[in-house]
Each structure stands twice: as structure tokens, then as C-alpha cells.
Protein backbone atom coordinates (compact mmCIF):
# COMPACT_ATOMS: atom_id res chain seq x y z
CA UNK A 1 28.22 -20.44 -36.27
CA UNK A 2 24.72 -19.94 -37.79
CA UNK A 3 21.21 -20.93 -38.29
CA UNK A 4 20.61 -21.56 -42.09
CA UNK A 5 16.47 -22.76 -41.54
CA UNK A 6 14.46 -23.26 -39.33
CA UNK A 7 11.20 -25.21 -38.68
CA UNK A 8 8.52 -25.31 -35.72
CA UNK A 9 5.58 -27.06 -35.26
CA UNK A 10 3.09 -26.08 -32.97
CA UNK A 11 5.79 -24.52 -30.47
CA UNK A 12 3.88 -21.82 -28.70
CA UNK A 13 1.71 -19.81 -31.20
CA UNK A 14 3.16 -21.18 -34.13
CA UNK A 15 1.23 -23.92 -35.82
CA UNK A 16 3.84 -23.97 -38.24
CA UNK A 17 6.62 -22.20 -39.77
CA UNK A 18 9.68 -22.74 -42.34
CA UNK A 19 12.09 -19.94 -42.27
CA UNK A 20 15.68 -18.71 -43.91
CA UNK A 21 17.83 -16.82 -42.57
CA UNK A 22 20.75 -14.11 -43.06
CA UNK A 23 24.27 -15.20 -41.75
CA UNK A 24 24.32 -10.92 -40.57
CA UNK A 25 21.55 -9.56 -39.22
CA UNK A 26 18.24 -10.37 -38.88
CA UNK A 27 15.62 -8.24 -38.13
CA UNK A 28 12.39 -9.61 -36.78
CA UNK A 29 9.22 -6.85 -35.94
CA UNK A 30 5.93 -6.93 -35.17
CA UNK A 31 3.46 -5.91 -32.75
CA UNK A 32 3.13 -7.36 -29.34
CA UNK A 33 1.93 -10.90 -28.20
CA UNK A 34 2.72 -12.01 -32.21
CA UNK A 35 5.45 -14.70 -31.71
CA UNK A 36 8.90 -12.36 -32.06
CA UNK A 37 10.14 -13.58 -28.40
CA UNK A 38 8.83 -17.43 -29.08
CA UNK A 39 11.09 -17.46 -32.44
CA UNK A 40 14.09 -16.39 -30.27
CA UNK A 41 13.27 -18.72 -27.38
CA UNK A 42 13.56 -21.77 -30.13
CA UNK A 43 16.72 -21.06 -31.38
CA UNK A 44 18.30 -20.64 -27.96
CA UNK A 45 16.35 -23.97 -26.53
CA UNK A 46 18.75 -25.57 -29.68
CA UNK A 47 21.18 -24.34 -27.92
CA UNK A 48 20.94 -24.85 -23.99
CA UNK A 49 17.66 -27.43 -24.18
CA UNK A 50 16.06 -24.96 -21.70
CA UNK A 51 13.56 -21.71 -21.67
CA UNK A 52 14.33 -18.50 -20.01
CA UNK A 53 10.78 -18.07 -19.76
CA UNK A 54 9.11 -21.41 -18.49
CA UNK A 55 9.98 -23.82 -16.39
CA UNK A 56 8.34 -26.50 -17.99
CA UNK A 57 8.60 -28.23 -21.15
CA UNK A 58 4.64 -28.24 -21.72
CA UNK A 59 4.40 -24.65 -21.41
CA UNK A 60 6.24 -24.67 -24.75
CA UNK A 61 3.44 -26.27 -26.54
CA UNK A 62 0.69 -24.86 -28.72
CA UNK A 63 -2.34 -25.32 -26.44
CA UNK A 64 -4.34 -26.99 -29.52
CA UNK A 65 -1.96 -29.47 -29.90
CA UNK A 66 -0.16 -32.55 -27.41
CA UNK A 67 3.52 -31.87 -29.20
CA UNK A 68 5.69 -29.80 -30.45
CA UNK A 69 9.27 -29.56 -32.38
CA UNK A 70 11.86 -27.29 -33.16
CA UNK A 71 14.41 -28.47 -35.70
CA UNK A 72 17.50 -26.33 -37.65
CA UNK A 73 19.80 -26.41 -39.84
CA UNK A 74 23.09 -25.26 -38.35
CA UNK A 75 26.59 -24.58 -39.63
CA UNK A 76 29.03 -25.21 -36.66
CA UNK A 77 33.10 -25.66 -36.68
CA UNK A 78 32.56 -26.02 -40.51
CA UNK A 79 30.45 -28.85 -40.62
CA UNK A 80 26.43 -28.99 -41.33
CA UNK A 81 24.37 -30.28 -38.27
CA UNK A 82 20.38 -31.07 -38.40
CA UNK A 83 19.37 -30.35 -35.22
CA UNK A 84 15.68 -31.61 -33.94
CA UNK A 85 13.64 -31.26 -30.42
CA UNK A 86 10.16 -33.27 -29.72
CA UNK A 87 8.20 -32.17 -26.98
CA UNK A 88 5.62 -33.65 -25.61
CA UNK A 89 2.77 -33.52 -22.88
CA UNK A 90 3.33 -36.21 -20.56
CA UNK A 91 6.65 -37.53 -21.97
CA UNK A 92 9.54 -37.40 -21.98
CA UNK A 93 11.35 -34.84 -25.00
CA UNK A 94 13.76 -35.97 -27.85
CA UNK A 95 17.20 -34.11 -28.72
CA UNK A 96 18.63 -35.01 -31.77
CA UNK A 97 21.63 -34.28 -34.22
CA UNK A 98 22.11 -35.20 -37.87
CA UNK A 99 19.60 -38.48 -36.52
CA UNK A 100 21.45 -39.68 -33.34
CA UNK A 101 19.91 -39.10 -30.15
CA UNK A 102 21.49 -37.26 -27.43
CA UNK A 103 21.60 -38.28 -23.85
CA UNK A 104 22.34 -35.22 -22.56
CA UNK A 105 21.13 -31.31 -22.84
CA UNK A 106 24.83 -30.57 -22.92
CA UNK A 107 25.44 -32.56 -26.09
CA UNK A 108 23.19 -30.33 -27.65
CA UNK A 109 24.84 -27.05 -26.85
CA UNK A 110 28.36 -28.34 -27.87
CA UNK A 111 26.85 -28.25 -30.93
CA UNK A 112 25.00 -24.79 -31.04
CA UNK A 113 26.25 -21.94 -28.94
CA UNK A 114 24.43 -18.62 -28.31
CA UNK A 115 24.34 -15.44 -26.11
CA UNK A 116 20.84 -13.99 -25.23
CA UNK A 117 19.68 -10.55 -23.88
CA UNK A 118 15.78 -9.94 -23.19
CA UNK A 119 14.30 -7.60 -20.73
CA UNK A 120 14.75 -9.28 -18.08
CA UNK A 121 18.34 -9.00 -18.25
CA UNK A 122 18.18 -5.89 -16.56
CA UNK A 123 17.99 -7.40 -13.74
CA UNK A 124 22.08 -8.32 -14.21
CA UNK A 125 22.08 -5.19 -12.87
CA UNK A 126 19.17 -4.36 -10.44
CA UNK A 127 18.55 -7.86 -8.98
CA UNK A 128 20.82 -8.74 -6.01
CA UNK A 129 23.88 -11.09 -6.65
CA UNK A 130 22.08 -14.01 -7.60
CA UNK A 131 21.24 -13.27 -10.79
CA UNK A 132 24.57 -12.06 -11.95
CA UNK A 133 25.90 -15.57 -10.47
CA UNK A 134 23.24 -17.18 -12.74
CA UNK A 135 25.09 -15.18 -15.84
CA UNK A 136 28.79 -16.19 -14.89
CA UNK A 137 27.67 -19.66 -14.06
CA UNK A 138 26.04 -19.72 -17.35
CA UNK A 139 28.79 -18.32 -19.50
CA UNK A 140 31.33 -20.06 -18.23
CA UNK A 141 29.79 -23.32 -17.95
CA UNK A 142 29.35 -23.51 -22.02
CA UNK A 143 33.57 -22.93 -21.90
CA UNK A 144 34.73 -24.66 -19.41
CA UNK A 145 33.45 -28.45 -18.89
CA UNK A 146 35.83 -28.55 -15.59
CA UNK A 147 33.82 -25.63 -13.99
CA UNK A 148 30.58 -27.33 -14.77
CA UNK A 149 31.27 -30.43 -13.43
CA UNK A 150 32.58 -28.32 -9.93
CA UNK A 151 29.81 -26.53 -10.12
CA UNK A 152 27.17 -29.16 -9.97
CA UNK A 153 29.48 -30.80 -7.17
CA UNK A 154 29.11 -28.03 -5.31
CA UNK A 155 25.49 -27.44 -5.70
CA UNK A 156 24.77 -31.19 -4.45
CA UNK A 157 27.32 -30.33 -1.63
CA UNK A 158 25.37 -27.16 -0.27
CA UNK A 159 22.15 -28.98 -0.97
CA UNK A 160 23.32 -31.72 1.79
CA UNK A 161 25.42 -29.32 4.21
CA UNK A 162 21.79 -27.15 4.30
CA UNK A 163 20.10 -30.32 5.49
CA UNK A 164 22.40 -31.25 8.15
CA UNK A 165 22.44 -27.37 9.23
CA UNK A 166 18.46 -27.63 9.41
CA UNK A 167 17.91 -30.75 10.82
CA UNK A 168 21.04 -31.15 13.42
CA UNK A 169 19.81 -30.22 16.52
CA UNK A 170 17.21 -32.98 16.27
CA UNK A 171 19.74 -35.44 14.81
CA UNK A 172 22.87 -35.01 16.74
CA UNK A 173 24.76 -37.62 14.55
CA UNK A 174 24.52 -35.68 11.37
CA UNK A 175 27.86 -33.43 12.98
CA UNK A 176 29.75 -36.34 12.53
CA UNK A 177 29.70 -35.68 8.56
CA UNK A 178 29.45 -31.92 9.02
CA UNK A 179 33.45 -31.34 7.98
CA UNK A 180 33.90 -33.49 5.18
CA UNK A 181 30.99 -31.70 3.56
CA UNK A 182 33.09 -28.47 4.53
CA UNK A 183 36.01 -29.81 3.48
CA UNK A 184 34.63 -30.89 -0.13
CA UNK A 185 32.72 -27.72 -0.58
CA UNK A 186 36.00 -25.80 -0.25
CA UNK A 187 37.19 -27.76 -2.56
CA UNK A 188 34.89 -27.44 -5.39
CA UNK A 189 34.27 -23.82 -4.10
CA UNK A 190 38.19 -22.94 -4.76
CA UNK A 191 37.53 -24.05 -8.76
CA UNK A 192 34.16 -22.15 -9.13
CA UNK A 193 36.34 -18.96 -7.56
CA UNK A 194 39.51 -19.42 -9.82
CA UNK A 195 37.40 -19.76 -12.99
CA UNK A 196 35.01 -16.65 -11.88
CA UNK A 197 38.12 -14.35 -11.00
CA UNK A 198 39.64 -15.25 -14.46
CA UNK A 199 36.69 -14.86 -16.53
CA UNK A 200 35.50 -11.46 -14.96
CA UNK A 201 39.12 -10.69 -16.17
CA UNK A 202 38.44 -11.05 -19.38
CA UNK A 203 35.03 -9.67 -19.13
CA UNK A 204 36.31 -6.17 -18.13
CA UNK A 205 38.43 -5.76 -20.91
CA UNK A 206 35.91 -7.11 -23.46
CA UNK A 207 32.52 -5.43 -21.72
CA UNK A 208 34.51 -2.15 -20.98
CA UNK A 209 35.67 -1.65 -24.87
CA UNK A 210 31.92 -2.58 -25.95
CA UNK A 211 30.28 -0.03 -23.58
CA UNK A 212 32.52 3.18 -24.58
CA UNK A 213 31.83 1.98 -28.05
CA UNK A 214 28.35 1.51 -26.84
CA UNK A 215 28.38 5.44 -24.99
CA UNK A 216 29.85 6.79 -27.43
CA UNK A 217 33.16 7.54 -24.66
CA UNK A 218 31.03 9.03 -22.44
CA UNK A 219 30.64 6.15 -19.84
CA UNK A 220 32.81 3.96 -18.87
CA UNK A 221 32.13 0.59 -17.06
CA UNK A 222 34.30 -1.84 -14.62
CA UNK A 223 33.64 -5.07 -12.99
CA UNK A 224 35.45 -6.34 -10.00
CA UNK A 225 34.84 -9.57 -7.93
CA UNK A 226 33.43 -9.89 -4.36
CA UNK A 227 33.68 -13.60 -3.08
CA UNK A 228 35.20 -14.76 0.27
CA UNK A 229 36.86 -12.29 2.43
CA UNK A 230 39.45 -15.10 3.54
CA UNK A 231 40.47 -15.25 -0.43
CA UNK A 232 44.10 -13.46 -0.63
CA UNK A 233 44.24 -14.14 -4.65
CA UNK A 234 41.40 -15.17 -6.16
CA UNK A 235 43.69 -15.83 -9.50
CA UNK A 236 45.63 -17.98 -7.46
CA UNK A 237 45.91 -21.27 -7.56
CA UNK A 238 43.05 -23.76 -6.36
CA UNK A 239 45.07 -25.23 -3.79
CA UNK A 240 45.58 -21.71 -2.34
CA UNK A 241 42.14 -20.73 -2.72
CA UNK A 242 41.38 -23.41 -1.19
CA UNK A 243 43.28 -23.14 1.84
CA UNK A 244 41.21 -20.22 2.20
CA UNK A 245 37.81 -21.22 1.78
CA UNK A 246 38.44 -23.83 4.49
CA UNK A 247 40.02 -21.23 6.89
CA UNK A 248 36.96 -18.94 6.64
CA UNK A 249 34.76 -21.74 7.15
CA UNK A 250 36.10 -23.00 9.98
CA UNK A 251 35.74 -19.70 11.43
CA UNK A 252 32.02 -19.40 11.18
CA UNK A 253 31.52 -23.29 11.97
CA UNK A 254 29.45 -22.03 14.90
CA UNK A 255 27.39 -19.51 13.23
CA UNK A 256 26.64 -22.05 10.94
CA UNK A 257 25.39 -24.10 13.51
CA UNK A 258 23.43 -21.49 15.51
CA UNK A 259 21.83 -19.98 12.16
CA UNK A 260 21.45 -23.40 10.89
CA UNK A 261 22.47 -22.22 7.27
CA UNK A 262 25.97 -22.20 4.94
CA UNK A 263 27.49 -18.87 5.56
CA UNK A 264 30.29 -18.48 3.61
CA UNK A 265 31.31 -19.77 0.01
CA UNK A 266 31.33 -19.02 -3.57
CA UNK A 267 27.29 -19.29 -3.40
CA UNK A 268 27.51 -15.44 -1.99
CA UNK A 269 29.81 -14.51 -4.91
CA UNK A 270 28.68 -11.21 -6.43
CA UNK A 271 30.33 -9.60 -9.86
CA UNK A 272 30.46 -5.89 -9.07
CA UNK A 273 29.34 -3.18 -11.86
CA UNK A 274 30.26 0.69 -11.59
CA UNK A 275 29.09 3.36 -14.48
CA UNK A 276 32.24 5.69 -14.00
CA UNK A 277 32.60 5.46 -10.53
CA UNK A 278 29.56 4.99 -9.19
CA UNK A 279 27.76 1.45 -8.53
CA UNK A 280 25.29 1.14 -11.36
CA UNK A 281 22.14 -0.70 -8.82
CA UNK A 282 21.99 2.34 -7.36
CA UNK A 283 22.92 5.15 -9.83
CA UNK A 284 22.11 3.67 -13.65
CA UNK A 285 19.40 5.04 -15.49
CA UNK A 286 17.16 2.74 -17.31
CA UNK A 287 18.90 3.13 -20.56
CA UNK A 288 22.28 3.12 -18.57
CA UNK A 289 21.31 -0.54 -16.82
CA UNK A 290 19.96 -1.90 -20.63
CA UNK A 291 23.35 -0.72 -21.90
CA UNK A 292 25.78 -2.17 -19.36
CA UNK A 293 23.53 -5.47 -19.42
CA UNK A 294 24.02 -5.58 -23.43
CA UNK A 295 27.32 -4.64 -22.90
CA UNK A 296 28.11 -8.11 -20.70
CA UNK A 297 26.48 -10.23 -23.24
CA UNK A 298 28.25 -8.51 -25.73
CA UNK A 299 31.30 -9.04 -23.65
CA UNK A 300 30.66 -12.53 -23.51
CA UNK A 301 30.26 -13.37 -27.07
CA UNK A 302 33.60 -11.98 -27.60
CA UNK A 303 35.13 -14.32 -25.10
CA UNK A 304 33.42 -16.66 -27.13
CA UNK A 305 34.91 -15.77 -30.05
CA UNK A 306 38.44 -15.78 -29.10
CA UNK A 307 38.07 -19.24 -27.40
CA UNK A 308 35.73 -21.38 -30.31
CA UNK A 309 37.62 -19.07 -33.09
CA UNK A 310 33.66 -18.30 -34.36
CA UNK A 311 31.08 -16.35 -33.00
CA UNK A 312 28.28 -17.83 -31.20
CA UNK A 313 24.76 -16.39 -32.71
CA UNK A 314 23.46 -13.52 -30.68
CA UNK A 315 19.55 -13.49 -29.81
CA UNK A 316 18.66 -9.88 -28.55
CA UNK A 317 14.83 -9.51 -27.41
CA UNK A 318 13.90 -6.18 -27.29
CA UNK A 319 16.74 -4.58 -27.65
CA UNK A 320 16.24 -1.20 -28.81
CA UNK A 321 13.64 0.19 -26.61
CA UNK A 322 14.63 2.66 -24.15
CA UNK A 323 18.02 3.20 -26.01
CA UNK A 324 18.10 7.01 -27.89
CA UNK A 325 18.84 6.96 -31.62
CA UNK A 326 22.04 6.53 -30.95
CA UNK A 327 22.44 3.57 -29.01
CA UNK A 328 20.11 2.14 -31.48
CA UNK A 329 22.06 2.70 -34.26
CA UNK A 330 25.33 1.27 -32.41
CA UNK A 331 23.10 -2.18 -32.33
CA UNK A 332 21.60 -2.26 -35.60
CA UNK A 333 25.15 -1.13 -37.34
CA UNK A 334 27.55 -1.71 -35.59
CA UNK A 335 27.82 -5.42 -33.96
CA UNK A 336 30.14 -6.89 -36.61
CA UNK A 337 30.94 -10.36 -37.13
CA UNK A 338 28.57 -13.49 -36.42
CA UNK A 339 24.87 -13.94 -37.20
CA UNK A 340 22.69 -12.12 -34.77
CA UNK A 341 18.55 -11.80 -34.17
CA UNK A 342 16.97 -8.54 -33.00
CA UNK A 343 13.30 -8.08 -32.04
CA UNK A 344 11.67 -4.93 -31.97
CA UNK A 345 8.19 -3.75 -32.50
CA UNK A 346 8.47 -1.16 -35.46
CA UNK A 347 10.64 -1.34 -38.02
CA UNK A 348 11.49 3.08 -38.30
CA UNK A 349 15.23 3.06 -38.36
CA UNK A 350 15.69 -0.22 -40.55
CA UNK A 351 15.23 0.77 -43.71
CA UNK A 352 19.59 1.16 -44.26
CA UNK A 353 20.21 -1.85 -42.56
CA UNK A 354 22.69 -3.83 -45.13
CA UNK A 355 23.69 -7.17 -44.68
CA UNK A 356 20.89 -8.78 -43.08
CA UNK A 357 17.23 -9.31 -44.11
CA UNK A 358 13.65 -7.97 -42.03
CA UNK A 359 10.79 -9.95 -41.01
CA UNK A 360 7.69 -9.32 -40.19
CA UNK A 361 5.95 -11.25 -37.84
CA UNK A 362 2.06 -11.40 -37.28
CA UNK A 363 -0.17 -13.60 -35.52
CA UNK A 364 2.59 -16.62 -35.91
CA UNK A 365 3.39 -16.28 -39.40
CA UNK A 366 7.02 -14.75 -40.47
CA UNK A 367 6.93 -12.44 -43.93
């Protein structure tokens, strides 16, 4: 999986750009506030139609101009697919592929797949739970079309239960639906836990092998699983895990009611990390927490690997500072297989990078 070309038009500072690229590595530097990040943030909106930096589609567009576009060439599952996105103010945006329009955002990213680290990735590890939720949900949602639907089931779910939590008291009747919405969200919440418990499974084994890689031996990272306390197996089966989820809601049905909020389900999940031993929120350096964060992404693509049989293309965004020579030269050298982007804002330590090709970037224009 790859991105032969590329082409934008007035997407954030560029006014315009037509670019090649290496199926290894490429190399993009430049000083700050020149366009490296925007470049990445194109290729992965061909991918999930979505920025991890605004939440509107406007903000994407050069502030000149009242549209923009982003369209690739991509090799996928050995086939060629042209891949175009309109933007614009006021309306509503365009994904296409090889000239058919797509109905959904999801259509798009069964085409292109790809795993992104930026800076604020760190927060995988320093945030509270919710952001590593955000990762699994995101990772496993591109895999597994049965966990997405359950997911989005069991967002609309909580989204209702909180209203009849908030409101009940002044509308008594709303109790009378208060169990089924129990009763469904355990349902959906056993799936979301039996898909979670697998793929942190698989996570270990493929994180844990990149991150002594990564330390050089010295460190060595595991992941475990905290979801409902009621859960016996989490790798059960649904049904089982279902059983569950329904007993331990039942037993905080009244402290549901008196703290008018949802208590207890998958929504509290939290995927644990420890740095030999010790729980890396707490005890990770800064270059520790950018290495075990790289080192789930990392994880990630490999799972990706194994289940699509090709690599999806790797965007890292400021990868290398903070990291010692070292760790530098495990990411410039050493991430085999797959095309993959890397931003950085010198370009000391490039110079025997093989197999790839170096950009510079400056004010919007790629040389």
C-alpha cells in the first residue's frame, strides 16, 4: 500500500503542489510553520476523511481561497486507485475513487489505510484513559467492520441512557425505558470488550518486540486491560461477557440514578502501559513516553500487516525529536517494509538514508 503522487490545491498553505514519492522512506524537513505537518495531514484525510488537528472541514482551506482538494494516486491490494477530496466553505465535501463518488468516509479508508504518530500522541500515555480508548477504537475500527458498527450502537445507547439519567427525576416515565437501554448497552458493550481484550493481545506481542528493538533491550513494555470488574474473561465469549456487563449494571442501577450518570461499561475501559514494571504516566521520561507511543503505532501497523497481507503507509510527525541518536537511527533505518513519511526539522543524520528520497519543504513548496 502506497502513495505514488500527490496533488493539493489550496489545502492549508499550499496553493499548489504536485509531488512523487518513494515506496521506502520519505523524508520531509524544513523549518517550522512551512507545511511538513499539512502534507501529512492530507495523506491521512485520504485515508480516514478526517483531521487530527481541526474539527472542521473549512479550517483545511487556504484562507485566500473558498476550496480546496487533495487527490492521489494510490496502489492498494494490487490495483491503482485515483483518489480525490473537494472541500468547500459552506458545502458540503466530495470523496471520490477512480471517478465514483463515495457515500461514506468509510468507503474511503477501505481503500487507503494508514497509521499516524504526531506529538500529540504522547498523550497515549499521559492523558487519562480516554485517549488511549480513542487509539483502540480507532485501530480496530479500520479491521473489524463488526466492532464499528457495535461501537456506534453503543455510543447512541450511552448518548440516550445519559439523558434519561439527567432528566428522570423531572420525568418519572423515562424509568420505564431505563433497562432496555441497560440491557442493549450490555450488549453492544460485551462486543466492544471481546474485540479490545483480543486486540491488546496482539498488541503486546507486536508493541513489546518493537520497543526492545526500539531500547535497544534495555526497556521492556506490557499492556494489560482494565474494563469491568464484573468481567471474569474478557476473551470470552460475548454471551458471557455479557452476562457480566448486565450483572454489574444492575448492581449500580441506583447509583446511576442518584448520580444521574452511566457508571459502569466499556466507556471506562483503560489499556494499561508499564516501562519494566513500573506504570509509564507516572514514571516515563519524555523520550520514554515518545518511544512507547511510537512503539503502539508501530505495533499497530504490524497487526495491520498480518491481517491486509500489506502494510498500511506510516505518517510519523515529528518523530525524532527528543529521541538520542540512537533511537533516531532505529526510525530512520530500521522500520522495514511499507512506505512510510517522517517530518523533522533538519535534515543532520540523513545523509545515509538508502531507499527513500528527502524533501525539503519551504514556505509551501516541496524540493
Amino acid at each position: 500500500m502506497k502513495v505514488d503522487a500527490l496533488e493539493l490545491e489550496d489545502f492549508r498553505n499550499y496553493r499548489r503542489l504536485e509531488a512523487a514519492f518513494s515506496p521506502g522512506v520519505n523524508v520531509i524537513y524544513g523549518e517550522n510553520a512551512q507545511g511538513k505537518t499539512n502534507l501529512l495531514e492530507s495523506i491521512a484525510y485520504l485515508s480516514t476523511a478526517s483531521s487530527h488537528r481541526a474539527r472542521y472541514d473549512r479550517e483545511l482551506i487556504r484562507l485566500e481561497a473558498e476550496s480546496a482538494s487533495i487527490k492521489a494516486s494510490v496502489e492498494a491490494r494490487e490495483r491503482i486507485f485515483r483518489l480525490e477530496v473537494m472541500l468547500r466553505r459552506g458545502g458540503r465535501r466530495q470523496l471520490v475513487s477512480n471517478g465514483v463518488r463515495l457515500k461514506t468516509a468509510e468507503a474511503l479508508s477501505g481503500v487507503l489505510k494508514t497509521v499516524l504518530f504526531c506529538p500529540e500522541d504522547l498523550s497515549l500515555i499521559r492523558a487519562g484513559a480516554a485517549e488511549r480508548r480513542r487509539f483502540l477504537d480507532e485501530c480496530i475500527c479500520q479491521l473489524r467492520p463488526r466492532y464499528a458498527a457495535a461501537l456506534s450502537q453503543y455510543k447512541r445507547l450511552y448518548e440516550h441512557k445519559t439523558r434519561i439519567l439527567r432528566d428522570w427525576e423531572e420525568k418519572p416515565a423515562l424509568l420505564d425505558t431505563l433497562d432496555d437501554f441497560s440491557h442493549q448497552m450490555a450488549q453492544a458493550g460485551a462486543v466492544l470488550i471481546h474485540y479490545r481484550a483480543h486486540f491488546i493481545r496482539r498488541l503486546q506481542e507486536a508493541a513489546a518486540a518493537v520497543h526492545t528493538d526500539f531500547s535497544g533491550g534495555r526497556e521492556h513494555l506490557e499492556l494489560g486491560y482494565s474494563t469491568v470488574k464484573t468481567v471474569r474473561s474478557p476473551m470470552g465469549s460475548t454471551r458471557d461477557i455479557f452476562e457480566d456487563v448486565l450483572e454489574h449494571q444492575r448492581s449500580h442501577r441506583q447509583a446511576e440514578l442518584e448520580a444521574r450518570q452511566c457508571l459502569t461499561g466499556p466507556h471506562k475501559d483503560d489499556l494499561l502501559v508499564t516501562l519494566n514494571g513500573l506504570e509509564a504516566k507516572i514514571y516515563a521520561s519524555q523520550g520514554q513516553t515518545r518511544t512507547a507511543a511510537l512503539s503502539l503505532k508501530l505495533g499497530c501497523r504490524e497487526i495491520f500487516f498480518h491481517d491486509l497481507g500489506e502494510y498500511p503507509v506510516l505518517l510519523l510527525d515529528d518523530v525524532l525529536s527528543e529521541l538520542d541518536r540512537r533511537r533516531q537511527e532505529f526510525v530512520l533505518h530500521r522500520i522495514t517494509g511499507g512506505q512510510v513519511f517522517i517530518t523533522c526539522c533538519g535534515d543532520d543524520g540523513l545523509e545515509g538514508l538508502s531507499q527513500g528520497a528527502i524533501f525539503h519543504v519551504q514556505n509551501g513548496q516541496l524540493m
